[in-house]
C-alpha atoms as a PDB file:
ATOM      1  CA  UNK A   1     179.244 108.014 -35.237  1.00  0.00           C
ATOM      2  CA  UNK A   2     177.542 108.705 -31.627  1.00  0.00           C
ATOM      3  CA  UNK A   3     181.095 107.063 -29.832  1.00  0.00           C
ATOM      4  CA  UNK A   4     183.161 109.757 -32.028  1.00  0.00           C
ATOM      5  CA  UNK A   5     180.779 112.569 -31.343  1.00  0.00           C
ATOM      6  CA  UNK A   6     180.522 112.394 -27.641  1.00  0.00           C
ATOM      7  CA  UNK A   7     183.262 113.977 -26.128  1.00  0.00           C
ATOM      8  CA  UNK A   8     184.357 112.438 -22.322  1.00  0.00           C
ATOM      9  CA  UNK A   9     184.377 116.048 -21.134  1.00  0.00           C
ATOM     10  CA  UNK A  10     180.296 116.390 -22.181  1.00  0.00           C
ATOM     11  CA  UNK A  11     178.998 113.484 -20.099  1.00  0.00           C
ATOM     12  CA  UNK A  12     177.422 113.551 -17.070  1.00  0.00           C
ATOM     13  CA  UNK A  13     176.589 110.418 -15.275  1.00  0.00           C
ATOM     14  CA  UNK A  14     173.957 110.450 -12.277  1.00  0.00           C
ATOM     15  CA  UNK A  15     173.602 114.395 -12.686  1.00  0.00           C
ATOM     16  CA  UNK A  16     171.186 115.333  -9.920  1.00  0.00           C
ATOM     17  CA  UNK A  17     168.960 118.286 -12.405  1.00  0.00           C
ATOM     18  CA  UNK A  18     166.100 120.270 -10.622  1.00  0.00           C
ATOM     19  CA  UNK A  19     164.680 119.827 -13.913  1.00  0.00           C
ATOM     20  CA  UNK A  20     164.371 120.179 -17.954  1.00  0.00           C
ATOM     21  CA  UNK A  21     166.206 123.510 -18.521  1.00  0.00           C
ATOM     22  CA  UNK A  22     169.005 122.509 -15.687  1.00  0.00           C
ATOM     23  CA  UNK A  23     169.882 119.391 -17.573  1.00  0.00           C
ATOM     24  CA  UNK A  24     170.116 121.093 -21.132  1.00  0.00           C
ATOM     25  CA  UNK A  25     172.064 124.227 -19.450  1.00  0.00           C
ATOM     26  CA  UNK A  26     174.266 122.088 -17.936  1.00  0.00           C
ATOM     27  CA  UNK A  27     175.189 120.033 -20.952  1.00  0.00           C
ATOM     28  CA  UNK A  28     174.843 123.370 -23.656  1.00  0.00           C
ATOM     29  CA  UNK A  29     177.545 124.967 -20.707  1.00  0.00           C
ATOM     30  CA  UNK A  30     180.257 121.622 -21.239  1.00  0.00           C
ATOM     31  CA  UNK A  31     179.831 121.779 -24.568  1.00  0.00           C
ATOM     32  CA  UNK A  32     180.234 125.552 -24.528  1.00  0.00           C
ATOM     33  CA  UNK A  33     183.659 125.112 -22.726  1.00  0.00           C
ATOM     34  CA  UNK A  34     184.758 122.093 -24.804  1.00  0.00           C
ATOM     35  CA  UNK A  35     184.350 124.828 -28.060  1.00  0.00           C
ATOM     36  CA  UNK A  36     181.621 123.138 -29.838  1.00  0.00           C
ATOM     37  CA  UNK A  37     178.902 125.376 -29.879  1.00  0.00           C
ATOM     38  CA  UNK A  38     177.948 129.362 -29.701  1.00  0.00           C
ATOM     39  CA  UNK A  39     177.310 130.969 -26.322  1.00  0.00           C
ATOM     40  CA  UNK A  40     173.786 131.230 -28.219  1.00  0.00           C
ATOM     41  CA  UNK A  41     173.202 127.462 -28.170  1.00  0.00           C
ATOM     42  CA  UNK A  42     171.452 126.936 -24.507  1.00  0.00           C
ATOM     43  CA  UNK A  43     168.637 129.483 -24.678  1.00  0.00           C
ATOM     44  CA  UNK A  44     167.943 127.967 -28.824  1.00  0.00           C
ATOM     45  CA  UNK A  45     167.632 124.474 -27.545  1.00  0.00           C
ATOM     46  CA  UNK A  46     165.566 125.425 -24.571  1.00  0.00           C
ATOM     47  CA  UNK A  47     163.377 127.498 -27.230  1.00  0.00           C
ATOM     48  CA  UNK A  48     163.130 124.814 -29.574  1.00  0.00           C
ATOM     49  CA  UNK A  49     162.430 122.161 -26.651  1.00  0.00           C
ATOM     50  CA  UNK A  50     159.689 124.858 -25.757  1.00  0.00           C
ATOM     51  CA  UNK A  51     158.116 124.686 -29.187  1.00  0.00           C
ATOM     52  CA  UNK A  52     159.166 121.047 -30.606  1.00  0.00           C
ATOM     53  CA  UNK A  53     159.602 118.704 -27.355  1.00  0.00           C
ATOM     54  CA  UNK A  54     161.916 115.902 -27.632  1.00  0.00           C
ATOM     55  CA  UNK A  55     160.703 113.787 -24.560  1.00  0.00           C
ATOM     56  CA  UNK A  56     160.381 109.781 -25.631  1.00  0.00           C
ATOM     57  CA  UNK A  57     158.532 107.153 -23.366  1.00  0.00           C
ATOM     58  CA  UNK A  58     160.587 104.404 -24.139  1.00  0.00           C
ATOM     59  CA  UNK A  59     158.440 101.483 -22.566  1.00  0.00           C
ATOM     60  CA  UNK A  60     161.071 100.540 -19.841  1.00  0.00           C
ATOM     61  CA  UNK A  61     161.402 102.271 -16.189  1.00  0.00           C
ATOM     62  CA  UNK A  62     163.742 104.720 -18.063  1.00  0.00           C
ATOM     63  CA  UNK A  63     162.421 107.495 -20.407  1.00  0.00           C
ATOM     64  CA  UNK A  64     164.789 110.219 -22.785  1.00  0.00           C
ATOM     65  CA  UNK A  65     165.057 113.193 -24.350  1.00  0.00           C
ATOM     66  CA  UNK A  66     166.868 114.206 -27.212  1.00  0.00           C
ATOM     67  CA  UNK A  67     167.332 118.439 -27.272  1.00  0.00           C
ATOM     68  CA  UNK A  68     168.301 120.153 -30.278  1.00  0.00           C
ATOM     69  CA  UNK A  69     168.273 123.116 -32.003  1.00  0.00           C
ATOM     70  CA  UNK A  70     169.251 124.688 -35.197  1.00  0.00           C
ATOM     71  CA  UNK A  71     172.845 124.663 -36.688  1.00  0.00           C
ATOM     72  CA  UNK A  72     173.785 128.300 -36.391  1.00  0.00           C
ATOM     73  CA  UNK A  73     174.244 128.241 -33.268  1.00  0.00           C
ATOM     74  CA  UNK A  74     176.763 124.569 -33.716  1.00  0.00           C
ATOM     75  CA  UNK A  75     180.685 125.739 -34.090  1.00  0.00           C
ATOM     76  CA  UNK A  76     181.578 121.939 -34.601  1.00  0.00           C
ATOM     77  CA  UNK A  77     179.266 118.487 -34.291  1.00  0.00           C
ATOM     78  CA  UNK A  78     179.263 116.850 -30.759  1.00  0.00           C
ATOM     79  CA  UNK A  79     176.883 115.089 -28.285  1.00  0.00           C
ATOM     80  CA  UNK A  80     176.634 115.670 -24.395  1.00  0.00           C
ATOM     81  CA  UNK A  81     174.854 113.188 -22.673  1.00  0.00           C
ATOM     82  CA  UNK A  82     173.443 113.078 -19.002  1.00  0.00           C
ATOM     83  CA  UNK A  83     171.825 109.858 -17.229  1.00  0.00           C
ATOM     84  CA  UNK A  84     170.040 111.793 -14.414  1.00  0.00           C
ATOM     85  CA  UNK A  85     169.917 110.746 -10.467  1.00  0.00           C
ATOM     86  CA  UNK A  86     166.288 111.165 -10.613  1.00  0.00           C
ATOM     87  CA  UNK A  87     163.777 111.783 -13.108  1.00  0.00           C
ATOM     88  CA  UNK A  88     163.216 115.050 -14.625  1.00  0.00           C
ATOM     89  CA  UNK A  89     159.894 116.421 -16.496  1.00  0.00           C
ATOM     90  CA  UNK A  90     160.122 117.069 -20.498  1.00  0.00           C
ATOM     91  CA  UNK A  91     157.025 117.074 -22.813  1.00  0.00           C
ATOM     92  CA  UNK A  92     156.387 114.159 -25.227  1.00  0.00           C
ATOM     93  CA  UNK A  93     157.544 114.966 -28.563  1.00  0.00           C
ATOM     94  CA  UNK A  94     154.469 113.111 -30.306  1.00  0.00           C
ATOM     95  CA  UNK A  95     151.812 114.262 -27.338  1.00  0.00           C
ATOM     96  CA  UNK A  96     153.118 118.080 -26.496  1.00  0.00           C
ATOM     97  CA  UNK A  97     150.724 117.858 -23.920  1.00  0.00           C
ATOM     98  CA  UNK A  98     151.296 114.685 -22.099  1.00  0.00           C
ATOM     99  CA  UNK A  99     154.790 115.024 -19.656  1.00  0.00           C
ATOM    100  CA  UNK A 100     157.517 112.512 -19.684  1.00  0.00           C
ATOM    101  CA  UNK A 101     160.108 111.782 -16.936  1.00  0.00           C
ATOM    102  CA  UNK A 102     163.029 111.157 -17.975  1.00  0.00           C
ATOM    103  CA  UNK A 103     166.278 110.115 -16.752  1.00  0.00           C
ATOM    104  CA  UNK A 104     168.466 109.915 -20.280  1.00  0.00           C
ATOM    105  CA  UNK A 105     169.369 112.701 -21.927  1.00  0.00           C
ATOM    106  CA  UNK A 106     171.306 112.908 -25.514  1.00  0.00           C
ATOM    107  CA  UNK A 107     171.759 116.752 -26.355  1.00  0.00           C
ATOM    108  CA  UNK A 108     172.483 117.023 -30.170  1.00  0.00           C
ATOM    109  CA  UNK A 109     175.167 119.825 -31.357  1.00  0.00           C
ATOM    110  CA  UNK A 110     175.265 118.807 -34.754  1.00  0.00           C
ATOM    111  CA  UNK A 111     176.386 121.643 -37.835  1.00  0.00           C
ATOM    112  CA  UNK A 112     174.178 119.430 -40.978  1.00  0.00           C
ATOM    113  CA  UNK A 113     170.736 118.740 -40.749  1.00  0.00           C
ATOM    114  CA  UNK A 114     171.117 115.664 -42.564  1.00  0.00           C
ATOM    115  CA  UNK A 115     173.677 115.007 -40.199  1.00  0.00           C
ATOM    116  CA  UNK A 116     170.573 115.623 -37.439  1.00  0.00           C
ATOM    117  CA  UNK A 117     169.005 113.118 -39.455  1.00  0.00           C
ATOM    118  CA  UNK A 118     171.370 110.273 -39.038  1.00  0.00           C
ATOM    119  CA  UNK A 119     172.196 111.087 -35.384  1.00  0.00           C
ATOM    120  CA  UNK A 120     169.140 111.051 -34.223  1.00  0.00           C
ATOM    121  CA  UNK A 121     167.937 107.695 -36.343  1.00  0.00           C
ATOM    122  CA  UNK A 122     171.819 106.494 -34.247  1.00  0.00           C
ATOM    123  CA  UNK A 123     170.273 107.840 -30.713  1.00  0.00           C
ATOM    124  CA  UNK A 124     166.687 106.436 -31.847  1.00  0.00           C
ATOM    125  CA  UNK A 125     168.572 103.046 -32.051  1.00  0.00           C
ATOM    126  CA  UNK A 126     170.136 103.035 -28.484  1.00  0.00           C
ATOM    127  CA  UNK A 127     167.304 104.094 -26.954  1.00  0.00           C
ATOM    128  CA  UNK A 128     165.725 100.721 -28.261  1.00  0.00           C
ATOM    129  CA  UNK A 129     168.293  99.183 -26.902  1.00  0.00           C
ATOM    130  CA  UNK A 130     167.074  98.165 -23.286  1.00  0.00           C
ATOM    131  CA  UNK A 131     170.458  96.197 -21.698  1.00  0.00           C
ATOM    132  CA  UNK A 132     172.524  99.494 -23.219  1.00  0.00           C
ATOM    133  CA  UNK A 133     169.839 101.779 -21.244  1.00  0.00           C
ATOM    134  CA  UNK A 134     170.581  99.916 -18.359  1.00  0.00           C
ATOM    135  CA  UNK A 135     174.139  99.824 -18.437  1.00  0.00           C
ATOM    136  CA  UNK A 136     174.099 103.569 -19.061  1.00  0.00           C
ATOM    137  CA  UNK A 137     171.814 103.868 -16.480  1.00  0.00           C
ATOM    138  CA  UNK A 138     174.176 102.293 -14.194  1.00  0.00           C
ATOM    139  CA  UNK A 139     177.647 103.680 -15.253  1.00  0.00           C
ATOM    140  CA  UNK A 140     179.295 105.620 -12.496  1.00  0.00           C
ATOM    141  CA  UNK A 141     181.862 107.365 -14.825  1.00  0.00           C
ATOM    142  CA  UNK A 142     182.616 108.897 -18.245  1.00  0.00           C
ATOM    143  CA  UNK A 143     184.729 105.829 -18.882  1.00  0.00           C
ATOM    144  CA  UNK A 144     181.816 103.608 -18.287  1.00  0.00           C
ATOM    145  CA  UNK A 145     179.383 105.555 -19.636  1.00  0.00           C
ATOM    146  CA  UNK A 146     182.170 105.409 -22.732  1.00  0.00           C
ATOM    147  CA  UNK A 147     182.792 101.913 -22.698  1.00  0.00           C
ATOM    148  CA  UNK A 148     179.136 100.800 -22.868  1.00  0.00           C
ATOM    149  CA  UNK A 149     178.450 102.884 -25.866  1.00  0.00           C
ATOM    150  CA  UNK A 150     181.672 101.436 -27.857  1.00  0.00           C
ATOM    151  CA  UNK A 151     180.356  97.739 -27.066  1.00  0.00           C
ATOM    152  CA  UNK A 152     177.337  98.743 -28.397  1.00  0.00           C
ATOM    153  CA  UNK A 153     179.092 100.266 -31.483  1.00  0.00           C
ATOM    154  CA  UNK A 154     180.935  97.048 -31.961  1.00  0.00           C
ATOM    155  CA  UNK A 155     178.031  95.498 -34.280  1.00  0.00           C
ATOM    156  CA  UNK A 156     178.097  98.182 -36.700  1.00  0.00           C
END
């Protein structure tokens, strides 16, 4: 399901964000043009990260986040994803108060929220997936970025 979600044009490898918002305004803005979400959808997941962080300290050198927000503002389901030059600052989504740098970032444009559900349970199992990580870390183009995520799809 994440292979057929993530359109080419809505990856970004080795995007060099300023920080947090930058990342999830650049994604929201490809995903904008690719006509899968409302011009609304940027400033709603930047609320929501705001109020519910998505930050993840995945026990490796890389961490991720995983923004969201609420379906209204999804035209169609897609994810954008970013692996980021350097790290960037979110807030941990179980410790709002503790910061995370992260370098990974899945943004979620999905129109169910059981469909949220099941992506992020998808992303949740990638992001335990430490040679994937790496590989993503290390792709230098959407069709590596692409190809790493279909081998990884192969097993299920």
């Amino acid at each position: 399901m994440l292979s057929e979600l993530l359109d080419p044009r809505a990856i970004a490898p080795n995007y060099p964000a300023a920080d947090a918002e930058d990342v999830i305004r650049y994604l929201s803005a490809k995903l904008l043009d690719a006509g899968y979400v409302r011009d609304s959808f940027a400033d709603a997941a930047l609320s929501r990260e705001a109020e519910l962080p998505t930050g993840l300290v995945l026990g490796g050198d890389i961490n991720a986040a995983i923004p969201h927000t609420d379906v209204e503002h999804v035209l169609k389901p897609a994810v954008a994803l970013a692996t980021l030059s350097r790290p960037v600052i979110f807030r941990h989504m179980i410790a709002p108060d503790e910061e995370v740098p992260v370098q990974l970032v899945f943004l979620l444009a999905l129109e169910q929220p059981k469909t949220q559900v099941a992506m992020l349970q998808e992303v949740a199992g990638v992001l335990q997936n430490a040679q994937l990580i790496d590989e993503l870390m290390s792709a230098s183009s959407v069709a590596e970025v692409q190809a790493a995520l279909a081998q990884s799809d192969g097993g299920n």
